[in-house]
PDB file of N, CA and C in Angstrom:
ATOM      1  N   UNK A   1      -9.006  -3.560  -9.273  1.00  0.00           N
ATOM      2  CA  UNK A   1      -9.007  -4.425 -10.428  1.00  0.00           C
ATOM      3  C   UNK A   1      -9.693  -3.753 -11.618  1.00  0.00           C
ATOM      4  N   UNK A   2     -10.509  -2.520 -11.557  1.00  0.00           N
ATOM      5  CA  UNK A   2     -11.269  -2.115 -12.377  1.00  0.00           C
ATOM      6  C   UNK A   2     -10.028  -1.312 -13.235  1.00  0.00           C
ATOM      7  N   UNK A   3      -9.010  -0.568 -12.768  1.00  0.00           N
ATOM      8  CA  UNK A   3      -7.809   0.014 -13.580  1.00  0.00           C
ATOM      9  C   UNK A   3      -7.578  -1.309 -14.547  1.00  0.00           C
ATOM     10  N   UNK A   4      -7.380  -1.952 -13.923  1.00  0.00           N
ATOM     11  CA  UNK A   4      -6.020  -3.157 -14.174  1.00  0.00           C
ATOM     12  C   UNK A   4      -7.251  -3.558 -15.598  1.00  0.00           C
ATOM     13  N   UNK A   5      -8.195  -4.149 -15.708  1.00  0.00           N
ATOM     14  CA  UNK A   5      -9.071  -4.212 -16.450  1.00  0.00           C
ATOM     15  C   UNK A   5      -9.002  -3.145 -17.876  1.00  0.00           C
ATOM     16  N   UNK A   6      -8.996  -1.762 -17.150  1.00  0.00           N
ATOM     17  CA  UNK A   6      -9.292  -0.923 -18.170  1.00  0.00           C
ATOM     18  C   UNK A   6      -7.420  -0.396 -18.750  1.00  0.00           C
ATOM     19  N   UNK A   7      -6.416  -1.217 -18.090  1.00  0.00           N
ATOM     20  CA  UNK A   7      -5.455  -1.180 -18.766  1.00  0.00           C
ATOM     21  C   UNK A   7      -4.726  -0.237 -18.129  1.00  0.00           C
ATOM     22  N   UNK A   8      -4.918   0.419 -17.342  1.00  0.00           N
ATOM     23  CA  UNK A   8      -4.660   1.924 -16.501  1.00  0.00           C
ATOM     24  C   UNK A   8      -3.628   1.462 -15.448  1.00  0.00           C
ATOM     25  N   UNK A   9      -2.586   0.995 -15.653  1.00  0.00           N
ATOM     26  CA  UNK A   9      -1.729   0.362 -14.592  1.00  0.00           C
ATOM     27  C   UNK A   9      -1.346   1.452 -13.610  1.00  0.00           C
ATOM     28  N   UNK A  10      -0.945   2.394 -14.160  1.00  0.00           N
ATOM     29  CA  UNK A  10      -1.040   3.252 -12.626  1.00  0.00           C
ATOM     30  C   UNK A  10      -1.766   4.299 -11.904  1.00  0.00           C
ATOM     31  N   UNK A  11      -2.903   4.278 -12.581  1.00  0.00           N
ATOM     32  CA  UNK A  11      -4.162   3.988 -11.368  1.00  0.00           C
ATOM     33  C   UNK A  11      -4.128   2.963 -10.466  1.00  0.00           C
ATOM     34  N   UNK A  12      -3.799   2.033 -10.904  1.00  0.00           N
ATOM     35  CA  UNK A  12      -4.606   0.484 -10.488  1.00  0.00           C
ATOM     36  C   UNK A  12      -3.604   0.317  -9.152  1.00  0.00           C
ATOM     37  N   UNK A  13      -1.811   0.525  -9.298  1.00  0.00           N
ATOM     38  CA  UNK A  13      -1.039   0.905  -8.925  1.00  0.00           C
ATOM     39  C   UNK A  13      -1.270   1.532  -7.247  1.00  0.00           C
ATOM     40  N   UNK A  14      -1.669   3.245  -7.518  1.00  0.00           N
ATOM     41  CA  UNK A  14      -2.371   3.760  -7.008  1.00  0.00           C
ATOM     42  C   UNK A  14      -3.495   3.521  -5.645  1.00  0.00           C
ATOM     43  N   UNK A  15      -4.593   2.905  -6.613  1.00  0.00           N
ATOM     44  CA  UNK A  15      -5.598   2.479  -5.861  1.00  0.00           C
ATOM     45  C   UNK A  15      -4.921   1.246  -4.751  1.00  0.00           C
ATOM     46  N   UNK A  16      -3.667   0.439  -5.227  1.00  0.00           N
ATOM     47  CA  UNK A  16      -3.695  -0.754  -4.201  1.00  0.00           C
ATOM     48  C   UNK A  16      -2.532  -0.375  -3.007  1.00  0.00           C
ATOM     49  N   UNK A  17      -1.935   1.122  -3.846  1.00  0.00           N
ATOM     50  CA  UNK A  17      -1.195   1.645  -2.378  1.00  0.00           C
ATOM     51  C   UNK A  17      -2.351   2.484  -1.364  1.00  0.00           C
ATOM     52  N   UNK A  18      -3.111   3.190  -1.897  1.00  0.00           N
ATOM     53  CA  UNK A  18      -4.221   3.615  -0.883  1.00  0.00           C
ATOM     54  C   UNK A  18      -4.579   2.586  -0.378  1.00  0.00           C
ATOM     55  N   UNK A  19      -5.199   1.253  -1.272  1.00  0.00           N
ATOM     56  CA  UNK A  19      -5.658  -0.545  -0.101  1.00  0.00           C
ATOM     57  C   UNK A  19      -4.855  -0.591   1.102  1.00  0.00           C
ATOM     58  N   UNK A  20      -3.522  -0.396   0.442  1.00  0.00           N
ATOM     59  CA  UNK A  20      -2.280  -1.046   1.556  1.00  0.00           C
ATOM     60  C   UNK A  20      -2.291  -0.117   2.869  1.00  0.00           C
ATOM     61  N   UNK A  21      -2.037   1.448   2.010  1.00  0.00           N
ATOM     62  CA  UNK A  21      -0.977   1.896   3.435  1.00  0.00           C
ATOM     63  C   UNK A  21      -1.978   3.099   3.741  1.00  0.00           C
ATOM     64  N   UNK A  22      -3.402   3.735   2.849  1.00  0.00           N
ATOM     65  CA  UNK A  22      -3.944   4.187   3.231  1.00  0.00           C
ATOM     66  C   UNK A  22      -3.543   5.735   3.015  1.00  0.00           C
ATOM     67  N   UNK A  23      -4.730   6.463   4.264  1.00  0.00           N
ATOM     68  CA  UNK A  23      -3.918   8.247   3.762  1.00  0.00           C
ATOM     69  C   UNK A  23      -3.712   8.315   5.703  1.00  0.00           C
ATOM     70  N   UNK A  24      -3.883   7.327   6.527  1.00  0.00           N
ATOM     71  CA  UNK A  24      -3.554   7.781   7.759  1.00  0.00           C
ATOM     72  C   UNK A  24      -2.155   7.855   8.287  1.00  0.00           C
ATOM     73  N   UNK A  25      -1.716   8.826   8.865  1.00  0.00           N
ATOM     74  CA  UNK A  25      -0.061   8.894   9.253  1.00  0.00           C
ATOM     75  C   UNK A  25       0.039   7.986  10.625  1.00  0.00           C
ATOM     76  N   UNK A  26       1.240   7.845   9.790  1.00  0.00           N
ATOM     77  CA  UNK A  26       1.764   6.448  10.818  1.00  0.00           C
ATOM     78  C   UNK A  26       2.370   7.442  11.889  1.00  0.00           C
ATOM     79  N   UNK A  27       2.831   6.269  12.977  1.00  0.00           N
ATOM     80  CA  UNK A  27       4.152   7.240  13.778  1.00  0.00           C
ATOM     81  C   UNK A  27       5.040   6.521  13.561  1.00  0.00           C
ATOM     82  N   UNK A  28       6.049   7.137  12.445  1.00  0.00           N
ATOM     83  CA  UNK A  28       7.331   6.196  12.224  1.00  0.00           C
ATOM     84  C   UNK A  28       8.004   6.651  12.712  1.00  0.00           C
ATOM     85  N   UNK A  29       9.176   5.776  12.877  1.00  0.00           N
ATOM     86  CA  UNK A  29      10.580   6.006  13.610  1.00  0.00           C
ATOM     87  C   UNK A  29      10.901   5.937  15.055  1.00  0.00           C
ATOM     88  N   UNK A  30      11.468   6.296  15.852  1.00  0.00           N
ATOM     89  CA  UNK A  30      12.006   6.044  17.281  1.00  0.00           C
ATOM     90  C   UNK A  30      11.357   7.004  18.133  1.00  0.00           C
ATOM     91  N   UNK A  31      10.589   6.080  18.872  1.00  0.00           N
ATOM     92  CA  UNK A  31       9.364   7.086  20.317  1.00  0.00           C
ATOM     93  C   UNK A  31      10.447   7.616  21.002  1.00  0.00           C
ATOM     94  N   UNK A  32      11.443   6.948  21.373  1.00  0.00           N
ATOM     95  CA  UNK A  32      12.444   7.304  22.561  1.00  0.00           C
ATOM     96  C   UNK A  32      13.751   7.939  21.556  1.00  0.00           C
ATOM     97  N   UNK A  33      13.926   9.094  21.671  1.00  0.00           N
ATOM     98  CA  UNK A  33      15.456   9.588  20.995  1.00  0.00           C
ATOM     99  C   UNK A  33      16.321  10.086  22.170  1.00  0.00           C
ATOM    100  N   UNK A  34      17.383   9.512  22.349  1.00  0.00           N
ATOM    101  CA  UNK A  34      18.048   9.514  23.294  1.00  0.00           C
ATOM    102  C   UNK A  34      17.983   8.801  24.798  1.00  0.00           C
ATOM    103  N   UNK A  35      18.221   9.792  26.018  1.00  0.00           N
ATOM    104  CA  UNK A  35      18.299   8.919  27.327  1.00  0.00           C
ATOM    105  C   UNK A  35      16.841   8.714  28.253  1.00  0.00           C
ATOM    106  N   UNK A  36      15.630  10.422  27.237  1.00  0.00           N
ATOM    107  CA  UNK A  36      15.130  10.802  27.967  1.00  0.00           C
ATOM    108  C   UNK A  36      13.316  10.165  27.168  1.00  0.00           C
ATOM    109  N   UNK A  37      12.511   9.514  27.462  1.00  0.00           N
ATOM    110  CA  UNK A  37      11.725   9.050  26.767  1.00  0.00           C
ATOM    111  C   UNK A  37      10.129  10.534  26.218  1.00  0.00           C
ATOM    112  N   UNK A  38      10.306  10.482  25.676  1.00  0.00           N
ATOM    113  CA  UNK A  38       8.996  11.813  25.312  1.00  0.00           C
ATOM    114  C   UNK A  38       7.550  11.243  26.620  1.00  0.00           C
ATOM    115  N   UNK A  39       7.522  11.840  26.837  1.00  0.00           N
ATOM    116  CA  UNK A  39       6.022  12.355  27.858  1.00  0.00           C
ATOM    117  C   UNK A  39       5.103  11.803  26.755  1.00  0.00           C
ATOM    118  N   UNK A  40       4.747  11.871  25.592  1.00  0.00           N
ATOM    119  CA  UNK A  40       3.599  11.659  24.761  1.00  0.00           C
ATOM    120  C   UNK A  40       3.977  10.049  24.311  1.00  0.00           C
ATOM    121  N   UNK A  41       4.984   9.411  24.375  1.00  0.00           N
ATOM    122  CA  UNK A  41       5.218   7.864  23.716  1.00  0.00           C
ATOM    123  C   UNK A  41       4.003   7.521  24.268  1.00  0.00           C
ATOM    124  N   UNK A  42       3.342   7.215  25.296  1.00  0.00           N
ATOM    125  CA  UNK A  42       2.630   6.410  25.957  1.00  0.00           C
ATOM    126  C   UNK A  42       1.120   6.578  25.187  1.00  0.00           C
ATOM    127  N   UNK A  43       0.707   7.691  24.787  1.00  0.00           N
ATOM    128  CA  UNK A  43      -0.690   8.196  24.496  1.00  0.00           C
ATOM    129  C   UNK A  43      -0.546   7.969  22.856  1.00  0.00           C
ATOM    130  N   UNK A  44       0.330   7.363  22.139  1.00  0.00           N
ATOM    131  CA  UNK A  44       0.368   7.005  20.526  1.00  0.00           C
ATOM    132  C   UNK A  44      -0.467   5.935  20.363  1.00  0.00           C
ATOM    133  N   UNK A  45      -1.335   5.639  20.080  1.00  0.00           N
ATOM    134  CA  UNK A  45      -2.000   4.602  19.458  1.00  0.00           C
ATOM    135  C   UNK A  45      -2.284   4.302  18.552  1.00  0.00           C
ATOM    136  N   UNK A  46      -1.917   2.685  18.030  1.00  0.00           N
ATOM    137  CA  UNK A  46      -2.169   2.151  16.783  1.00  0.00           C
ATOM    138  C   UNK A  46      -3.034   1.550  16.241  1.00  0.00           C
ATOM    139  N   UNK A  47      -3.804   1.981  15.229  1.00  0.00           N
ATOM    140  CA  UNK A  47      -4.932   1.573  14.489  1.00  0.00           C
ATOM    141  C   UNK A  47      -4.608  -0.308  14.026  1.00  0.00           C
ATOM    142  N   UNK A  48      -5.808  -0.666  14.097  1.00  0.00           N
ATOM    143  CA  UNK A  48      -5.672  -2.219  13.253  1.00  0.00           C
ATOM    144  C   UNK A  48      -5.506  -1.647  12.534  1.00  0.00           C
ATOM    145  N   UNK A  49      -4.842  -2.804  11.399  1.00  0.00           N
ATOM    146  CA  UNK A  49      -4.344  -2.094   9.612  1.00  0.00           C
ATOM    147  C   UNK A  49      -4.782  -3.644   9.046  1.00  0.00           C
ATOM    148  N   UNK A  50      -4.176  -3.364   7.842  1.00  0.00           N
ATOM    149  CA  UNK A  50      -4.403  -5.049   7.207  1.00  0.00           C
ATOM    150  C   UNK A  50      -3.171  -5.870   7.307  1.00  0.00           C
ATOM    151  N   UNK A  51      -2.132  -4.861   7.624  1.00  0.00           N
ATOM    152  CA  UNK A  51      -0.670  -5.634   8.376  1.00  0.00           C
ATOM    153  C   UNK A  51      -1.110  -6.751   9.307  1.00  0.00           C
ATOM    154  N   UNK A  52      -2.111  -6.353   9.815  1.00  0.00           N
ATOM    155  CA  UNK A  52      -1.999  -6.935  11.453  1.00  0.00           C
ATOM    156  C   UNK A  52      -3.048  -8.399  11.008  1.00  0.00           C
ATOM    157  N   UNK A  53      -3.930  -8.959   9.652  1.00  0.00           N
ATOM    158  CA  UNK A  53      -4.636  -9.920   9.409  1.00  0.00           C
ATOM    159  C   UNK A  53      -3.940 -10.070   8.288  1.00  0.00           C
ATOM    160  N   UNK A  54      -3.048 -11.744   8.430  1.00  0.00           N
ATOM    161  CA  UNK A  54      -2.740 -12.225   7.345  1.00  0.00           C
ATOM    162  C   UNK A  54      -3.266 -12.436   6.279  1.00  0.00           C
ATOM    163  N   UNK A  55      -4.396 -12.938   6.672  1.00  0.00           N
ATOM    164  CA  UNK A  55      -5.525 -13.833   5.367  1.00  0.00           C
ATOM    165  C   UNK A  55      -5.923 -12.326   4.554  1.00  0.00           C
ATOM    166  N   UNK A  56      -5.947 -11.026   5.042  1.00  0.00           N
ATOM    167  CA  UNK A  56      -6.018  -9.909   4.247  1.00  0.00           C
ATOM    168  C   UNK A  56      -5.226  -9.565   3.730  1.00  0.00           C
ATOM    169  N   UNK A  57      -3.933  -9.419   4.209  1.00  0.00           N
ATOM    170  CA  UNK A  57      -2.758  -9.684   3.714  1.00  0.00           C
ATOM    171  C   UNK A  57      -2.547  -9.983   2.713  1.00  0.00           C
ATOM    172  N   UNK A  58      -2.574 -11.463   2.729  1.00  0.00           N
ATOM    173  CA  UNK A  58      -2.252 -12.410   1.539  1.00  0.00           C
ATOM    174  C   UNK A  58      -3.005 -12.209   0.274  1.00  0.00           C
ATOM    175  N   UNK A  59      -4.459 -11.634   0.674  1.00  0.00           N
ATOM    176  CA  UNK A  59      -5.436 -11.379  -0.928  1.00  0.00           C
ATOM    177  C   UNK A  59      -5.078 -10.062  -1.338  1.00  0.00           C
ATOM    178  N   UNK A  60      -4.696  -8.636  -0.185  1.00  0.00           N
ATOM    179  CA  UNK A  60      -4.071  -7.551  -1.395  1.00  0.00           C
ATOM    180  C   UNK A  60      -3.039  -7.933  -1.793  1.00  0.00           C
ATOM    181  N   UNK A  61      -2.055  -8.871  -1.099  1.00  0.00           N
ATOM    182  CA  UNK A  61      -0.564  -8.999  -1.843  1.00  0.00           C
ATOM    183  C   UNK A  61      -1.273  -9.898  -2.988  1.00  0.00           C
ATOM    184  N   UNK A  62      -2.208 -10.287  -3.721  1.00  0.00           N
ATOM    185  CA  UNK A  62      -2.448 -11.141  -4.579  1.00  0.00           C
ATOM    186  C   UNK A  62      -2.891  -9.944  -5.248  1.00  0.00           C
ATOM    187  N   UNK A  63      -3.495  -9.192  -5.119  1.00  0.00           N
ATOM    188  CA  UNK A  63      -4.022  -7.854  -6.081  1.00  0.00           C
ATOM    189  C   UNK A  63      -2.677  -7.236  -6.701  1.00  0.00           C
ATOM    190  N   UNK A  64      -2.247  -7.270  -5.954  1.00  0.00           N
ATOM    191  CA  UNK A  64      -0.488  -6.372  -6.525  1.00  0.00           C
ATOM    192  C   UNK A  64       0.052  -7.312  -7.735  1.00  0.00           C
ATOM    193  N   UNK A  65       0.016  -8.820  -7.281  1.00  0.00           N
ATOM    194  CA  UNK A  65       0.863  -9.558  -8.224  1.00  0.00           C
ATOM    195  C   UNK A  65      -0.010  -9.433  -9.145  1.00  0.00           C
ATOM    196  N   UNK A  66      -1.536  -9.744  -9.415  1.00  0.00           N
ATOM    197  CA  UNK A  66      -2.748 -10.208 -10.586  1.00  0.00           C
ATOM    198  C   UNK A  66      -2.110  -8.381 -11.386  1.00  0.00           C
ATOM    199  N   UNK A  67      -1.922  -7.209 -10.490  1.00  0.00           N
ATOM    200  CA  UNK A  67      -2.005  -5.935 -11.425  1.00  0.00           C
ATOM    201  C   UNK A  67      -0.231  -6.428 -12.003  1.00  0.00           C
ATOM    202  N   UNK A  68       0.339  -6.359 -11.350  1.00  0.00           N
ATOM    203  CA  UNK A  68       2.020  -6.891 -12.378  1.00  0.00           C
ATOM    204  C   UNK A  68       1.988  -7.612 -13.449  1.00  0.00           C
ATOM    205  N   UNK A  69       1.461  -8.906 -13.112  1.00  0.00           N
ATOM    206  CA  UNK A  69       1.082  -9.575 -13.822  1.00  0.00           C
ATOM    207  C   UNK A  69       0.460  -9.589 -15.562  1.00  0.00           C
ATOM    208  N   UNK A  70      -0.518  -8.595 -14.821  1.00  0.00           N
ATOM    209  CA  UNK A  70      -1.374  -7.914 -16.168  1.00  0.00           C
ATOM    210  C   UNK A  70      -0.924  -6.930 -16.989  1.00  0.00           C
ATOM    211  N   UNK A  71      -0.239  -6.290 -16.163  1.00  0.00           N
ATOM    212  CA  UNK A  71       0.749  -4.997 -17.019  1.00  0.00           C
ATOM    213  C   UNK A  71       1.821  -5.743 -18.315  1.00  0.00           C
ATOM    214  N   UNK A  72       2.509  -7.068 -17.611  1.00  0.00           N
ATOM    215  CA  UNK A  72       3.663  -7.576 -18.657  1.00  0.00           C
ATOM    216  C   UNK A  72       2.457  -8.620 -19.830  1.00  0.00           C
ATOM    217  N   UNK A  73       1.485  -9.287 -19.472  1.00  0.00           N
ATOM    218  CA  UNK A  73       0.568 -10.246 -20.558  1.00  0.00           C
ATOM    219  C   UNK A  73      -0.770  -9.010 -21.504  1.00  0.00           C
ATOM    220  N   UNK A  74      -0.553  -7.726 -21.113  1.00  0.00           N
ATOM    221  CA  UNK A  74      -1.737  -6.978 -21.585  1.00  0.00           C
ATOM    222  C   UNK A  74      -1.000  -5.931 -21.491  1.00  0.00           C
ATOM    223  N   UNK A  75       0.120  -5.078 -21.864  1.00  0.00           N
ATOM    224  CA  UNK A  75       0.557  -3.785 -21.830  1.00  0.00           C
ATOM    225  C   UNK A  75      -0.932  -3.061 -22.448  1.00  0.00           C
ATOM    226  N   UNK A  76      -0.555  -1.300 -21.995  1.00  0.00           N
ATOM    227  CA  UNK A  76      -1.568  -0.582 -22.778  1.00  0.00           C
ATOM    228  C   UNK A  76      -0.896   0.133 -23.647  1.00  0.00           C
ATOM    229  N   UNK A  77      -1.918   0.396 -24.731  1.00  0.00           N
ATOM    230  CA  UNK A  77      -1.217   0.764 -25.832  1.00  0.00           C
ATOM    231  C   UNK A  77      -0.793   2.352 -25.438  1.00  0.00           C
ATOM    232  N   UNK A  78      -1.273   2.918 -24.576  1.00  0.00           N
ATOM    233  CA  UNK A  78      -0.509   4.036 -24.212  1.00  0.00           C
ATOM    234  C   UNK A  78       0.324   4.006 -23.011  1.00  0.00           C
ATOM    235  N   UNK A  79       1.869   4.295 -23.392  1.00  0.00           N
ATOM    236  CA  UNK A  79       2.773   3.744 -22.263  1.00  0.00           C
ATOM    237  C   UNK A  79       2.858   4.397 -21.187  1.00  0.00           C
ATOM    238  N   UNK A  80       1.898   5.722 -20.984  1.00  0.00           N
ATOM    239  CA  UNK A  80       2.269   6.243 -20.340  1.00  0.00           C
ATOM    240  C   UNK A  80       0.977   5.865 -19.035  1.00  0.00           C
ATOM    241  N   UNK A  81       0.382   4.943 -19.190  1.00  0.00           N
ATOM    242  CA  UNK A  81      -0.269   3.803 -17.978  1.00  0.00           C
ATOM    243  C   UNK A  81       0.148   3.112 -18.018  1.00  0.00           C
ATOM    244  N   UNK A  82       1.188   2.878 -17.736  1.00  0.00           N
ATOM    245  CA  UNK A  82       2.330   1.469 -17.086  1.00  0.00           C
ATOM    246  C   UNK A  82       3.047   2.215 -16.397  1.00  0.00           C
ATOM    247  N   UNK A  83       2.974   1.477 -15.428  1.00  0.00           N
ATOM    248  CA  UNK A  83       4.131   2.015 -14.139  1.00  0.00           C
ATOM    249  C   UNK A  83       5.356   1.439 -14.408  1.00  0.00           C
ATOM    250  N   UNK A  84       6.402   2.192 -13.850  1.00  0.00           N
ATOM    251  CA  UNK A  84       7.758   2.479 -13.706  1.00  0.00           C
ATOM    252  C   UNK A  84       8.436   0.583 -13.166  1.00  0.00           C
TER     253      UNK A  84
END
């Protein structure tokens, strides 16, 4: 909120995709490719995230809308902090 404040929309941007998704690698995509299942599927383990607590959830998805929000009622006078 301190971007969003200082008008810096994509910082602010930024900062609430690091909130969200972080810098840890996921394991995306399909454990099993094909007939034969990988030896390592079993030993992947998944971190709690804020996916996994709604009520956290629901207040960064409220940070995202309050920074949208603020970008269209407070543009900055330099356009080149407003996101895309």
């Amino acid at each position: 909120m301190y971007y969003t404040q200082q008008r810096d929309y994509v910082r602010a941007s930024d900062a609430y995709y690091k909130l969200s998704i972080g810098n840890a690698a996921w394991p995306i995509g399909v454990v099993a490719v094909g007939i034969h299942e990988r030896s390592s599927a079993d030993k992947i383990q998944y971190a709690s995230h804020v996916f996994n607590d709604e009520v956290t959830w629901k207040w960064v998805q409220g940070t995202k809308r309050l920074v949208t929000f603020a970008q269209g009622k407070w543009p900055p006078a330099d356009r080149r902090k407003m996101m895309g």
